[in-house]
C-alpha atoms as a PDB file:
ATOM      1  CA  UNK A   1      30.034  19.718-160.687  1.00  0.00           C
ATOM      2  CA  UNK A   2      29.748  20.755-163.899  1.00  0.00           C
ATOM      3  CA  UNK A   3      32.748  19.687-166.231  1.00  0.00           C
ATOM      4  CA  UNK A   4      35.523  22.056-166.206  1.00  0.00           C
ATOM      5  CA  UNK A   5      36.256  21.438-170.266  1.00  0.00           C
ATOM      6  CA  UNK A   6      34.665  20.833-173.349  1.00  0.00           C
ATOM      7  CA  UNK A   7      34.726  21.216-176.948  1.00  0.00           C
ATOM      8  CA  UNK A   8      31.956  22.052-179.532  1.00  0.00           C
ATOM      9  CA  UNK A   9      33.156  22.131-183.223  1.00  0.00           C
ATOM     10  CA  UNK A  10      35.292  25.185-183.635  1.00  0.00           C
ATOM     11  CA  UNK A  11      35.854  26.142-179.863  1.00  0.00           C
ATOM     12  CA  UNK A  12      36.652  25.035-176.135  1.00  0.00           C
ATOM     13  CA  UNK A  13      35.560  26.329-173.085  1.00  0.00           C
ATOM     14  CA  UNK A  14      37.686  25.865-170.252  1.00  0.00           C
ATOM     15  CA  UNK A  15      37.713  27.064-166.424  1.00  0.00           C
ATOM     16  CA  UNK A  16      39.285  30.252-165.551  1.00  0.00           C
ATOM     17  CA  UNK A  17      42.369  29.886-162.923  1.00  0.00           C
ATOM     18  CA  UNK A  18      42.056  31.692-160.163  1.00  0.00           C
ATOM     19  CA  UNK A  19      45.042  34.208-161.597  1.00  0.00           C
ATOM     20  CA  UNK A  20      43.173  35.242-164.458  1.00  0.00           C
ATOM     21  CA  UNK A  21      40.753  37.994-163.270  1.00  0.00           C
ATOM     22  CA  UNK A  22      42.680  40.604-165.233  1.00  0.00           C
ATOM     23  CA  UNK A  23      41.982  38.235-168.623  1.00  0.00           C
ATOM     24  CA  UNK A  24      38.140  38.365-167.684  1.00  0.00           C
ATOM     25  CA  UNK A  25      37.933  41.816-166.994  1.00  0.00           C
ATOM     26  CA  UNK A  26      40.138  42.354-170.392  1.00  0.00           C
ATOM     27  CA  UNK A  27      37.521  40.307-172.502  1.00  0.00           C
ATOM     28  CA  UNK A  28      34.689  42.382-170.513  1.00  0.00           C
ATOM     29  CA  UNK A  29      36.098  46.012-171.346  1.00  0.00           C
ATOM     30  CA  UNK A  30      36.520  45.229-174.706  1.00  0.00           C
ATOM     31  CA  UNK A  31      32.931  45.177-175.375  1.00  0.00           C
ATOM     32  CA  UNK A  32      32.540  48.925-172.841  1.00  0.00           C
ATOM     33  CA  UNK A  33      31.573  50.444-176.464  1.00  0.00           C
ATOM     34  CA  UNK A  34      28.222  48.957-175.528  1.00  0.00           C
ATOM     35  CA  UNK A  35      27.751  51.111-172.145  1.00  0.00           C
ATOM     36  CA  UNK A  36      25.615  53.765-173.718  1.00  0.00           C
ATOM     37  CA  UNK A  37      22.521  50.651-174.651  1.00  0.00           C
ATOM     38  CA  UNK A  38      23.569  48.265-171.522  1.00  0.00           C
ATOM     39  CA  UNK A  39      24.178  49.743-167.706  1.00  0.00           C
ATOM     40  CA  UNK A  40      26.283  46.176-167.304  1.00  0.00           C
ATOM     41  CA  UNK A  41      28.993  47.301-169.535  1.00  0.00           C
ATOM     42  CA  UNK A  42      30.532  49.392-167.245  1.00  0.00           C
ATOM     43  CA  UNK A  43      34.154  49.408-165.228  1.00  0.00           C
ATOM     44  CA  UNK A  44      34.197  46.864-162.621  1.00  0.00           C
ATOM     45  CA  UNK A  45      36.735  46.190-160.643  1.00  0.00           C
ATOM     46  CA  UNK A  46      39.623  43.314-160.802  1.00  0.00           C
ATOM     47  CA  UNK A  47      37.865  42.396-157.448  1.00  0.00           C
ATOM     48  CA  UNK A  48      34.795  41.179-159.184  1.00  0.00           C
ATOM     49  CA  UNK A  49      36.455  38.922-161.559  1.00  0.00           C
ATOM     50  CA  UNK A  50      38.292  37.442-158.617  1.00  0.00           C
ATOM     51  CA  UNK A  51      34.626  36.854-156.930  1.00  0.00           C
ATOM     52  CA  UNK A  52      33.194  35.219-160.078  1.00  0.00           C
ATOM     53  CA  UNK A  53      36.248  32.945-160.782  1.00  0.00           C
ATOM     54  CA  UNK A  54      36.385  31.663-157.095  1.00  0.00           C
ATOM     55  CA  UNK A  55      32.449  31.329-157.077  1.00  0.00           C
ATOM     56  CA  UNK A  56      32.641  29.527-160.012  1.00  0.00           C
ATOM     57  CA  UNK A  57      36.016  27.379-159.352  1.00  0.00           C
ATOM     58  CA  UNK A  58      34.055  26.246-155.777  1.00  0.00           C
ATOM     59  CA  UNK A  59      32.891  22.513-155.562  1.00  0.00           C
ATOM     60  CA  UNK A  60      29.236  22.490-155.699  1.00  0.00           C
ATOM     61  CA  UNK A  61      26.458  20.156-157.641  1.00  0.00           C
ATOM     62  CA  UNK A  62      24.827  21.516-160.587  1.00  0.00           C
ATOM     63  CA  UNK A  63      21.531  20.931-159.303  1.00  0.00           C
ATOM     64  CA  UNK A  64      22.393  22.894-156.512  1.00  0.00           C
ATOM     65  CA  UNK A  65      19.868  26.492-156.922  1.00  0.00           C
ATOM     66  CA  UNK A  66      21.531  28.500-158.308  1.00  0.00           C
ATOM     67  CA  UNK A  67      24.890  27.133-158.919  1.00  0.00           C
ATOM     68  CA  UNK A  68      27.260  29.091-160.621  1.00  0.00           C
ATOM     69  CA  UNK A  69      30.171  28.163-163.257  1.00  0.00           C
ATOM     70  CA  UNK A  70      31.960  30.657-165.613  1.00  0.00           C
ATOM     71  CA  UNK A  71      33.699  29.765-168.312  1.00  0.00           C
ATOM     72  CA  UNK A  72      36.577  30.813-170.697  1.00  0.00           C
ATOM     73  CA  UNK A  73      35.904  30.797-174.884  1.00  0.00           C
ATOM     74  CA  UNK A  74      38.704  29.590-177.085  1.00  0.00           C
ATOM     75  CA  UNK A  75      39.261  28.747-180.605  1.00  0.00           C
ATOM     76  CA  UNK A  76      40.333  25.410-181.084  1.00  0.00           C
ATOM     77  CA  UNK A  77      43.773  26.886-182.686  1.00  0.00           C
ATOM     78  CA  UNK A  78      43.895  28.984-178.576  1.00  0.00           C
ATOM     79  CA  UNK A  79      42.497  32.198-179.396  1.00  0.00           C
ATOM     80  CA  UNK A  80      40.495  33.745-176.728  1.00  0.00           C
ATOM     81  CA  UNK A  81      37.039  34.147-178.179  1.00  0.00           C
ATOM     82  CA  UNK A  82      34.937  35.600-175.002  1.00  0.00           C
ATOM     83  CA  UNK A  83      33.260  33.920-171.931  1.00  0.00           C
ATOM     84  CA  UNK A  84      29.783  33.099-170.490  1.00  0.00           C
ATOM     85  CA  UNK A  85      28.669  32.726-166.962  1.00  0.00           C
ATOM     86  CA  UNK A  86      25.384  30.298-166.103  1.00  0.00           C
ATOM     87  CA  UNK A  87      23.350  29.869-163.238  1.00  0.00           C
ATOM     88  CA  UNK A  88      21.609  26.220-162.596  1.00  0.00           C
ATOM     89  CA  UNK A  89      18.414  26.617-161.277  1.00  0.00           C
ATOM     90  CA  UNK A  90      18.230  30.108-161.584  1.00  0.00           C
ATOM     91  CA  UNK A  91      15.974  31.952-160.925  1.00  0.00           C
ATOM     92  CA  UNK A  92      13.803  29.030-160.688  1.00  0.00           C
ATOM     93  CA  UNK A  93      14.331  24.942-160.694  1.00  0.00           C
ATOM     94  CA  UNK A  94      14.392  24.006-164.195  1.00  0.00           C
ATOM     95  CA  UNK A  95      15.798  27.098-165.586  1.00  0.00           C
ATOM     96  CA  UNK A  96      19.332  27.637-166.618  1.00  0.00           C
ATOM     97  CA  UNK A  97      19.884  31.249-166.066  1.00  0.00           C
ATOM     98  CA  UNK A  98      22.676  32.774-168.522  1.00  0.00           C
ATOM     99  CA  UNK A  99      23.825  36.150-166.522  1.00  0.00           C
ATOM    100  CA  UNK A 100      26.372  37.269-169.262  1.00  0.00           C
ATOM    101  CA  UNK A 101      27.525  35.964-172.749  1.00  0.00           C
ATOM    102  CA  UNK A 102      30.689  38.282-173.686  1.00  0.00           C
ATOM    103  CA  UNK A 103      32.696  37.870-177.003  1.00  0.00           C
ATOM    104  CA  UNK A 104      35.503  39.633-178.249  1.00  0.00           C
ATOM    105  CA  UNK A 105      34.647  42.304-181.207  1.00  0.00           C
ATOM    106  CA  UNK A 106      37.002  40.342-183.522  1.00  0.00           C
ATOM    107  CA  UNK A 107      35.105  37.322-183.504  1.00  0.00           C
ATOM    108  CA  UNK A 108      31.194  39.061-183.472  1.00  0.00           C
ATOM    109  CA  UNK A 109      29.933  37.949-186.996  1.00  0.00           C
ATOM    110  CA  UNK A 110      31.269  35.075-187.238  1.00  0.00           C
ATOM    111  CA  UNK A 111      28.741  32.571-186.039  1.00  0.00           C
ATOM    112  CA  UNK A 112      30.594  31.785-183.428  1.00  0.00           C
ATOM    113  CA  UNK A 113      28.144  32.847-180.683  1.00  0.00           C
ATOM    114  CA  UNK A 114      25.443  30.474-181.795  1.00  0.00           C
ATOM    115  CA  UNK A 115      27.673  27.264-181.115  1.00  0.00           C
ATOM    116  CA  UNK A 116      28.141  28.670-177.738  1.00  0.00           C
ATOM    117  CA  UNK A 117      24.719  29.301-177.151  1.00  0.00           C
ATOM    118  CA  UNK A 118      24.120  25.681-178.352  1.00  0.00           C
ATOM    119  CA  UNK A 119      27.008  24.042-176.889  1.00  0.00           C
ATOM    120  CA  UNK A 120      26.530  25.595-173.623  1.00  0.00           C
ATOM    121  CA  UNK A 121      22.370  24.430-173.419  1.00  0.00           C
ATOM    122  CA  UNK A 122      23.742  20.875-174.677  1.00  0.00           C
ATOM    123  CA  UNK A 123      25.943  20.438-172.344  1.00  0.00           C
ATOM    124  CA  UNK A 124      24.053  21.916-169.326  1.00  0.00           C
ATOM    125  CA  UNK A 125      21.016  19.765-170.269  1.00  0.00           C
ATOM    126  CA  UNK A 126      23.555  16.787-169.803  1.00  0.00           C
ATOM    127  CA  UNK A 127      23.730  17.745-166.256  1.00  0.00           C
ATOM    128  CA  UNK A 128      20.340  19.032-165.176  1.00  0.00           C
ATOM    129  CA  UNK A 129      16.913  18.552-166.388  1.00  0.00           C
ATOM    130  CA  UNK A 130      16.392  21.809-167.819  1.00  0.00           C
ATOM    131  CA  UNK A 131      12.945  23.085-169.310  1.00  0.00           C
ATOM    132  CA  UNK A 132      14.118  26.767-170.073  1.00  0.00           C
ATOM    133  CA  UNK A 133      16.510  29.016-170.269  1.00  0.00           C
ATOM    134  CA  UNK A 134      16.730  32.710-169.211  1.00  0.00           C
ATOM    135  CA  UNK A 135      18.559  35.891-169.728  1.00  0.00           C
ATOM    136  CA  UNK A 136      18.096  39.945-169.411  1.00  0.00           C
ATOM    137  CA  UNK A 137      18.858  41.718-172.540  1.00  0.00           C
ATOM    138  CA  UNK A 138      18.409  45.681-172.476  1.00  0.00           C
ATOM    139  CA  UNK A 139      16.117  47.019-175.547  1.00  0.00           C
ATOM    140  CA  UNK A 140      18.458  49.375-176.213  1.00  0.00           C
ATOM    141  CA  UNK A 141      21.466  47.002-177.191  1.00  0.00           C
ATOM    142  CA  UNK A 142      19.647  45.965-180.221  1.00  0.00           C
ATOM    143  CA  UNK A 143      22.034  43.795-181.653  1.00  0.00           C
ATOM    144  CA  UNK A 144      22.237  42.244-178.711  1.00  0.00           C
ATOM    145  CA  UNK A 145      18.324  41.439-178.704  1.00  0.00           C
ATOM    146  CA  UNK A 146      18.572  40.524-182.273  1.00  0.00           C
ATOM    147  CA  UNK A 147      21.287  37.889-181.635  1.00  0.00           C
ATOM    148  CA  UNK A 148      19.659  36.453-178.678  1.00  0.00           C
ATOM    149  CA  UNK A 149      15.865  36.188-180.513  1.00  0.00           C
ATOM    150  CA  UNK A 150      17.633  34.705-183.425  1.00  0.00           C
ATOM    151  CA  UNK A 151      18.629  31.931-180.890  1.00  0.00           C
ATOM    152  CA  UNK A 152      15.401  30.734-180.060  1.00  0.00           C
ATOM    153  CA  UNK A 153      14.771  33.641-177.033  1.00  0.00           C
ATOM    154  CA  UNK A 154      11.494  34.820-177.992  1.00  0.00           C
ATOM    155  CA  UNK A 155       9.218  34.876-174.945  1.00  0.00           C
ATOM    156  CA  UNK A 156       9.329  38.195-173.110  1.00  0.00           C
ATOM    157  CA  UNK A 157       8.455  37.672-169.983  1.00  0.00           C
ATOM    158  CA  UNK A 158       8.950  40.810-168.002  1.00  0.00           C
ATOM    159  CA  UNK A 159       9.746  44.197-169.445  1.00  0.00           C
ATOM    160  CA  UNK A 160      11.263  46.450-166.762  1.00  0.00           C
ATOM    161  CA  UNK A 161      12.607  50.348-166.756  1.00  0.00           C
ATOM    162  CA  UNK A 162      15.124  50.821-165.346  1.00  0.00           C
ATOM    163  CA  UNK A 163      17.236  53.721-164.256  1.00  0.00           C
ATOM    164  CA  UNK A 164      21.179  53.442-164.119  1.00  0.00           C
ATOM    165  CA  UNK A 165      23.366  57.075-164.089  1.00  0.00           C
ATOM    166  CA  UNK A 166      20.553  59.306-164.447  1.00  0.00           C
ATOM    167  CA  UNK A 167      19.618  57.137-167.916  1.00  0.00           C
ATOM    168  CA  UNK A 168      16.645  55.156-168.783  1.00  0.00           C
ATOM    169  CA  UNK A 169      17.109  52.056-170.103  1.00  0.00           C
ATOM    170  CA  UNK A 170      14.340  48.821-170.945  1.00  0.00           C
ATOM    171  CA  UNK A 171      15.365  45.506-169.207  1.00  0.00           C
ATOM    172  CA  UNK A 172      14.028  42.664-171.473  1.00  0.00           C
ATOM    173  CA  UNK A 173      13.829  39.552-169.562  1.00  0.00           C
ATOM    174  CA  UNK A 174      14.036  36.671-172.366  1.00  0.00           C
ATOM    175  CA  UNK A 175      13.548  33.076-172.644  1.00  0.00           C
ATOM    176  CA  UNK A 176      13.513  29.648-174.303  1.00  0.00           C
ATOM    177  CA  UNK A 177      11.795  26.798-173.852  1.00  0.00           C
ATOM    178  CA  UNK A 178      13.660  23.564-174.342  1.00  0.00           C
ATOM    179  CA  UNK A 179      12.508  20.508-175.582  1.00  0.00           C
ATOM    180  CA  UNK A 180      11.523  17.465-173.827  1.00  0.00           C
END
């Protein structure tokens, strides 16, 4: 299992308990601004939060394919910051797959999603031996794009269209080689 806490400089991520779907789905909808570049930002219900805390909360190995943890962003002083998800393993061995990265509007800007992004590879390379890691970003979220190629996720390897509500959008599927 990966460890439930840690701390990087400024922040600490934490497991959610299994009572707070409604403060995952909270952090998620504050970003729903973003729905117009990004088909993920969209309602979902309290239901899925509940599925992605239990999956996550459920004793498993981290080398397990594709074994999933979610965790909850906080400033050292307890302000909620955001929260990631990551797959081990995912899609392939070797890869550690980060499904979603969400952060509060109050605290984009502030650097703070770089140490996640570095804290969260450090501490998953701890636990797996990890060559890459891989995420979807949608072409038309460019800030999002810009953020994630500023953090080392410069190889495109896929570039899909996709169609969500009668809207096409341009699936970027990004990733970063780690070193040996």
């Amino acid at each position: 299992m990966l460890i439930p806490q840690w701390e990087s400089k400024n922040l600490v991520f934490t497991e959610f308990s299994s009572d707070e779907a409604e403060l995952a789905k909270s952090i998620f909808d504050s970003n729903l601004n973003v729905k117009a570049m990004d088909p993920t930002f969209r309602e979902w219900s309290i239901t899925e939060y509940e599925k992605l805390i239990a999956e996550s909360n459920k004793s498993k190995l981290y080398d397990e394919q594709g074994a999933f943890y979610l965790r909850k962003i906080s400033t050292k002083k307890g302000q909620l910051v955001g929260y990631i998800q990551m797959e081990f393993h995912a899609p392939s061995t070797g890869t550690l797959w980060l499904p979603m990265l969400t952060i509060l509007p109050s605290f984009k800007g502030k650097g703070l999603g770089s140490e996640i992004v570095s804290s969260v590879i450090a501490v998953a390379c701890e636990y797996a031996n990890l060559q890459n890691v891989g995420l979807n970003v949608y072409a038309e979220n460019i800030s999002a794009f810009r953020f994630w190629y500023r953090q080392g996720f410069t190889q495109i390897r896929a570039f899909d269209q996709e169609i969500e509500f009668g809207k096409e959008y341009n699936c970027l599927v990004l990733y970063r080689e780690l070193e040996a």
